[in-house]
N, C-alpha and C. Protein backbone atom coordinates (compact mmCIF):
# COMPACT_ATOMS: atom_id res chain seq x y z
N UNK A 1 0.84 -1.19 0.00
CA UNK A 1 0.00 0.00 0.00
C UNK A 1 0.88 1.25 0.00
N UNK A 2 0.35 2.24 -0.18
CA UNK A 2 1.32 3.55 -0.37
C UNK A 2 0.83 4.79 0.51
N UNK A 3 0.21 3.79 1.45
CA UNK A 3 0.07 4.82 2.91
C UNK A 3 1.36 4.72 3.67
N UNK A 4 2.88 4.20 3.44
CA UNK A 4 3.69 4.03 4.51
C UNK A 4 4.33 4.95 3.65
N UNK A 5 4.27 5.17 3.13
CA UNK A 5 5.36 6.66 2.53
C UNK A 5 5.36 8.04 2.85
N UNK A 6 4.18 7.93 3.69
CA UNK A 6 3.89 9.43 4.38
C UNK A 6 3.98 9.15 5.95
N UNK A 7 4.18 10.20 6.61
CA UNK A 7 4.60 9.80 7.92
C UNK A 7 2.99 10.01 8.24
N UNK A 8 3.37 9.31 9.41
CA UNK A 8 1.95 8.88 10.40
C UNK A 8 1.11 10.08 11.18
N UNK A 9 1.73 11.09 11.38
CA UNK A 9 0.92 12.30 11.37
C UNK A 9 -0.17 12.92 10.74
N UNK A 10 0.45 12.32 9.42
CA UNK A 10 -0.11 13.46 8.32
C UNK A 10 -1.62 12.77 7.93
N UNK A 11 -2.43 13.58 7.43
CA UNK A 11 -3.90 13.74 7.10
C UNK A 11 -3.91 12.61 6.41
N UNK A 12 -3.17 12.93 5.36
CA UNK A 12 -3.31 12.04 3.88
C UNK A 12 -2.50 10.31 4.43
N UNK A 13 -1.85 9.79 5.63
CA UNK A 13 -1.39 8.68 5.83
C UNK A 13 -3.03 8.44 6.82
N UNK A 14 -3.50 8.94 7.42
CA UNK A 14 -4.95 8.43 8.13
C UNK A 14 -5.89 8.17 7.63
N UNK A 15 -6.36 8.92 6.36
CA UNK A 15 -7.18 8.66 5.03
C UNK A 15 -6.46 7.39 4.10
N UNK A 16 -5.84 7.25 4.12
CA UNK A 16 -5.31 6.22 2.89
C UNK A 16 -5.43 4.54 4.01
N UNK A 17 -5.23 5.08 4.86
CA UNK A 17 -4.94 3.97 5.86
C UNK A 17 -6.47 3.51 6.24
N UNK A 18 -7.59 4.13 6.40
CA UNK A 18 -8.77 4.07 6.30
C UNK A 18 -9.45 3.42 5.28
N UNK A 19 -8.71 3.60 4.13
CA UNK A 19 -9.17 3.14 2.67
C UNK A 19 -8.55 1.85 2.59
N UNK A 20 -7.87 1.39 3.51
CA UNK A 20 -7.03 0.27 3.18
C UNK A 20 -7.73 -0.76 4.47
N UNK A 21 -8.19 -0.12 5.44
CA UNK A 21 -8.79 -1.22 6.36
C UNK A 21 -10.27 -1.47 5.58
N UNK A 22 -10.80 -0.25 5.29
CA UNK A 22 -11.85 -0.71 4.67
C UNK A 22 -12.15 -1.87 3.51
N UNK A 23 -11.25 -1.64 2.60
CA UNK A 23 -10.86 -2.92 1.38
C UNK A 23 -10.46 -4.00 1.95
N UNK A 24 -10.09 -4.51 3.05
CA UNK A 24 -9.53 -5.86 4.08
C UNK A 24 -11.11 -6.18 4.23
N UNK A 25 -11.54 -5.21 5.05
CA UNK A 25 -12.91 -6.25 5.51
C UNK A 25 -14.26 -6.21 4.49
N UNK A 26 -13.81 -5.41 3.49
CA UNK A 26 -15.12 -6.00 2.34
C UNK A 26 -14.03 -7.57 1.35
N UNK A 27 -12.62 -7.38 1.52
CA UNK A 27 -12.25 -8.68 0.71
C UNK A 27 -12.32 -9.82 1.94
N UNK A 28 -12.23 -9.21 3.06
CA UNK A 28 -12.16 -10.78 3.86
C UNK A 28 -14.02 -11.22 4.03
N UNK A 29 -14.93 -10.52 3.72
CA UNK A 29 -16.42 -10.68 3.84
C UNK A 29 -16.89 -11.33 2.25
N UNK A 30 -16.06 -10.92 1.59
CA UNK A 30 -16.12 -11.82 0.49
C UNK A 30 -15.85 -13.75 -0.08
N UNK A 31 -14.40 -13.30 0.69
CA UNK A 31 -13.66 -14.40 0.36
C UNK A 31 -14.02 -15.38 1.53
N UNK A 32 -14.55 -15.32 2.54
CA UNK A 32 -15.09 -16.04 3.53
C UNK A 32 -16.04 -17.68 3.23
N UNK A 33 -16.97 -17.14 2.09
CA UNK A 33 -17.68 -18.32 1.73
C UNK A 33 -16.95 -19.06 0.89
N UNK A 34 -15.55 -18.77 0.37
CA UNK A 34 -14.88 -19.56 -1.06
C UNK A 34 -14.11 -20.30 0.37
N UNK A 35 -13.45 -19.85 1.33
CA UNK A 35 -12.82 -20.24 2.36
C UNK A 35 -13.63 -21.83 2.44
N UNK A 36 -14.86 -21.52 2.65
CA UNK A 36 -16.05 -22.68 3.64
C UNK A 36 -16.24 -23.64 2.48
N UNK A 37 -16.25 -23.56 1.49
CA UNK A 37 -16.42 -24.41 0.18
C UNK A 37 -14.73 -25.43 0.29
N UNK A 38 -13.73 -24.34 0.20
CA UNK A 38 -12.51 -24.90 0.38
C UNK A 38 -12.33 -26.19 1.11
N UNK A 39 -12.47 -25.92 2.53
CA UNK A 39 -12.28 -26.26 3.72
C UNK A 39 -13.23 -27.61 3.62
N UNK A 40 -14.58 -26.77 3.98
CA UNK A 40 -15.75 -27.83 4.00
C UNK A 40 -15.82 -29.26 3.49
N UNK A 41 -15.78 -28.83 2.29
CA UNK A 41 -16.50 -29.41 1.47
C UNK A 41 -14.99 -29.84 0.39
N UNK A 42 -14.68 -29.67 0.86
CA UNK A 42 -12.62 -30.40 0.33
C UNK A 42 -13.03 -30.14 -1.09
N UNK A 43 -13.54 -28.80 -1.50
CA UNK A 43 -13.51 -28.78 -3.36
C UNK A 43 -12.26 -27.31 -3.55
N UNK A 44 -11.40 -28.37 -3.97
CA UNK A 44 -9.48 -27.50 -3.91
C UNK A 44 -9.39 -27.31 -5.56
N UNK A 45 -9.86 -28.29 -6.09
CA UNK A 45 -9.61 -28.13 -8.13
C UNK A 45 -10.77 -28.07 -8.55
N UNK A 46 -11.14 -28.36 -9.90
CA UNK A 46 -12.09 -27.75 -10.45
C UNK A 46 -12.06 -28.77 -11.80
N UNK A 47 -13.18 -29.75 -12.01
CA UNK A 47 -12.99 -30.33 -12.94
C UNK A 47 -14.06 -29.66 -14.12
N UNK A 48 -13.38 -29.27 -15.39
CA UNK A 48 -13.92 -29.15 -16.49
C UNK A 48 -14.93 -29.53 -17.72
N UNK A 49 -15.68 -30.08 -16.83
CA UNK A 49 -16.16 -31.00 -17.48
C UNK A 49 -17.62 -30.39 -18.11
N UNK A 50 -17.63 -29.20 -18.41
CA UNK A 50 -18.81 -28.34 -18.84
C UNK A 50 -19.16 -27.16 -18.36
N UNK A 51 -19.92 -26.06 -18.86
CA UNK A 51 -19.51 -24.81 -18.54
C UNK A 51 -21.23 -24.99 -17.47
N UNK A 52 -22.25 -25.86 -17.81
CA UNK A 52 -23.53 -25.73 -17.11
C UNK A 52 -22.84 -26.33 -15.68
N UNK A 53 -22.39 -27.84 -15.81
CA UNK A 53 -22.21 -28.73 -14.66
C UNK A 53 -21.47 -27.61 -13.75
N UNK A 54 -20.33 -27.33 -14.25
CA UNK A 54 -19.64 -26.19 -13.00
C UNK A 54 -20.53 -25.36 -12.86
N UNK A 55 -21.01 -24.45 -13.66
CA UNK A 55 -22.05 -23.33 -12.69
C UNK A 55 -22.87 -24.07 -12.23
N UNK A 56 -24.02 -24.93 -12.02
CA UNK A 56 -24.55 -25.75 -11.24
C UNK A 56 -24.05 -26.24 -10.22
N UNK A 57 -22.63 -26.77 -10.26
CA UNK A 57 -21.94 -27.61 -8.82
C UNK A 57 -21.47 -26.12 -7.97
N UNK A 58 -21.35 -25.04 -8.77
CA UNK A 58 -20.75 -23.86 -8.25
C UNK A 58 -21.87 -23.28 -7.18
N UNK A 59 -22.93 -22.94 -7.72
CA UNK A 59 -24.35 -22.59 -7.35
C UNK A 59 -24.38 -23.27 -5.62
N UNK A 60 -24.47 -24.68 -6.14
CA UNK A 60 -25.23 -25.81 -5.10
C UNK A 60 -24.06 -25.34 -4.13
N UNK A 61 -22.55 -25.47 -4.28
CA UNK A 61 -21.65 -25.06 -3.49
C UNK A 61 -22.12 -23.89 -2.71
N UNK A 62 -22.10 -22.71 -3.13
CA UNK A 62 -22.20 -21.75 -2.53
C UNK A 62 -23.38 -21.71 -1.67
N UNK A 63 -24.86 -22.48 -2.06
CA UNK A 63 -25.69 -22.42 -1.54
C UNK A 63 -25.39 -23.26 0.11
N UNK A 64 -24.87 -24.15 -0.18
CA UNK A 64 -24.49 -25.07 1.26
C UNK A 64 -23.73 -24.30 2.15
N UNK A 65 -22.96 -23.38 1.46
CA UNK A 65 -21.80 -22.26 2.46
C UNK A 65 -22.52 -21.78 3.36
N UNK A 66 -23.21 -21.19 2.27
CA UNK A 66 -24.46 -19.69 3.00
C UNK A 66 -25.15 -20.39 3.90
N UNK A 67 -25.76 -21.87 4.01
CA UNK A 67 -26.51 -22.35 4.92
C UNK A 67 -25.63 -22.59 6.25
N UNK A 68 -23.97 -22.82 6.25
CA UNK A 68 -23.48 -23.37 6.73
C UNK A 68 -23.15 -21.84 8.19
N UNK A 69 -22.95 -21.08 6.62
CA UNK A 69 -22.43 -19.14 8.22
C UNK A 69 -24.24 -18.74 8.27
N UNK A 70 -24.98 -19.09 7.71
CA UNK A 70 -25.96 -18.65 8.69
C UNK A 70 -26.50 -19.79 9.97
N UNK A 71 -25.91 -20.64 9.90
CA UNK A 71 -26.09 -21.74 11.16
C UNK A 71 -25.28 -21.09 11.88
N UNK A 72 -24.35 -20.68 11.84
CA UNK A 72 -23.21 -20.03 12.47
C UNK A 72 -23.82 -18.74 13.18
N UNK A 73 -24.48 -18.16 12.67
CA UNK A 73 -24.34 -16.78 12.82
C UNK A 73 -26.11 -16.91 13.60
N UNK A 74 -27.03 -17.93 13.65
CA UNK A 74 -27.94 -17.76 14.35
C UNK A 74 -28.00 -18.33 15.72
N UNK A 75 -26.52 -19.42 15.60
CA UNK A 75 -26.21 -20.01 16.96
C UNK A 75 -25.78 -19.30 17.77
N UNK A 76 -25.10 -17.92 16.99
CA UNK A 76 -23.89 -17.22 17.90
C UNK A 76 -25.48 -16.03 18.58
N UNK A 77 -26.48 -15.96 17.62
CA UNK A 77 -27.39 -14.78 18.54
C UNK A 77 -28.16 -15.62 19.26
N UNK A 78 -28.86 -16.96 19.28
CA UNK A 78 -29.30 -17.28 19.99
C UNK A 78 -28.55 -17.95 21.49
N UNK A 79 -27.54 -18.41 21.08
CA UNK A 79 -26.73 -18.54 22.52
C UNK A 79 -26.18 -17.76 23.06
């Protein structure tokens, strides 16, 4: 990043540095469900075998993620 080139005082190193935490937690809120597919569901390669079958296995993937952090995320408010 090219917020360390200005010293830490300055206006323009607190703004840039702002812009840079912000881009962390919209890419780590992103990349979170490719994480759970990874992990989960042990899908590391990607077989070629048609452009429907992958968007379909892609789909169903992602759909199981999303079921998987909202189990997550209704356990964590109800307990």
């Amino acid at each position: 990043s090219s917020y360390k080139h200005h010293g830490k005082d300055s206006v323009l190193y607190r703004v840039k540095r702002k812009i840079e935490y912000a881009k962390a937690q919209l890419r780590a809120k992103i990349e979170h469900p490719f994480q759970v597919i990874k992990v989960r569901f042990n899908h590391r390669k990607v077989r070629y075998r048609g452009l429907e079958k992958n968007t379909a296995q892609l789909f169903s993937l992602l759909g199981l993620a999303n079921l998987v952090l909202a189990k997550r995320y209704l356990q964590r408010t109800a307990g």
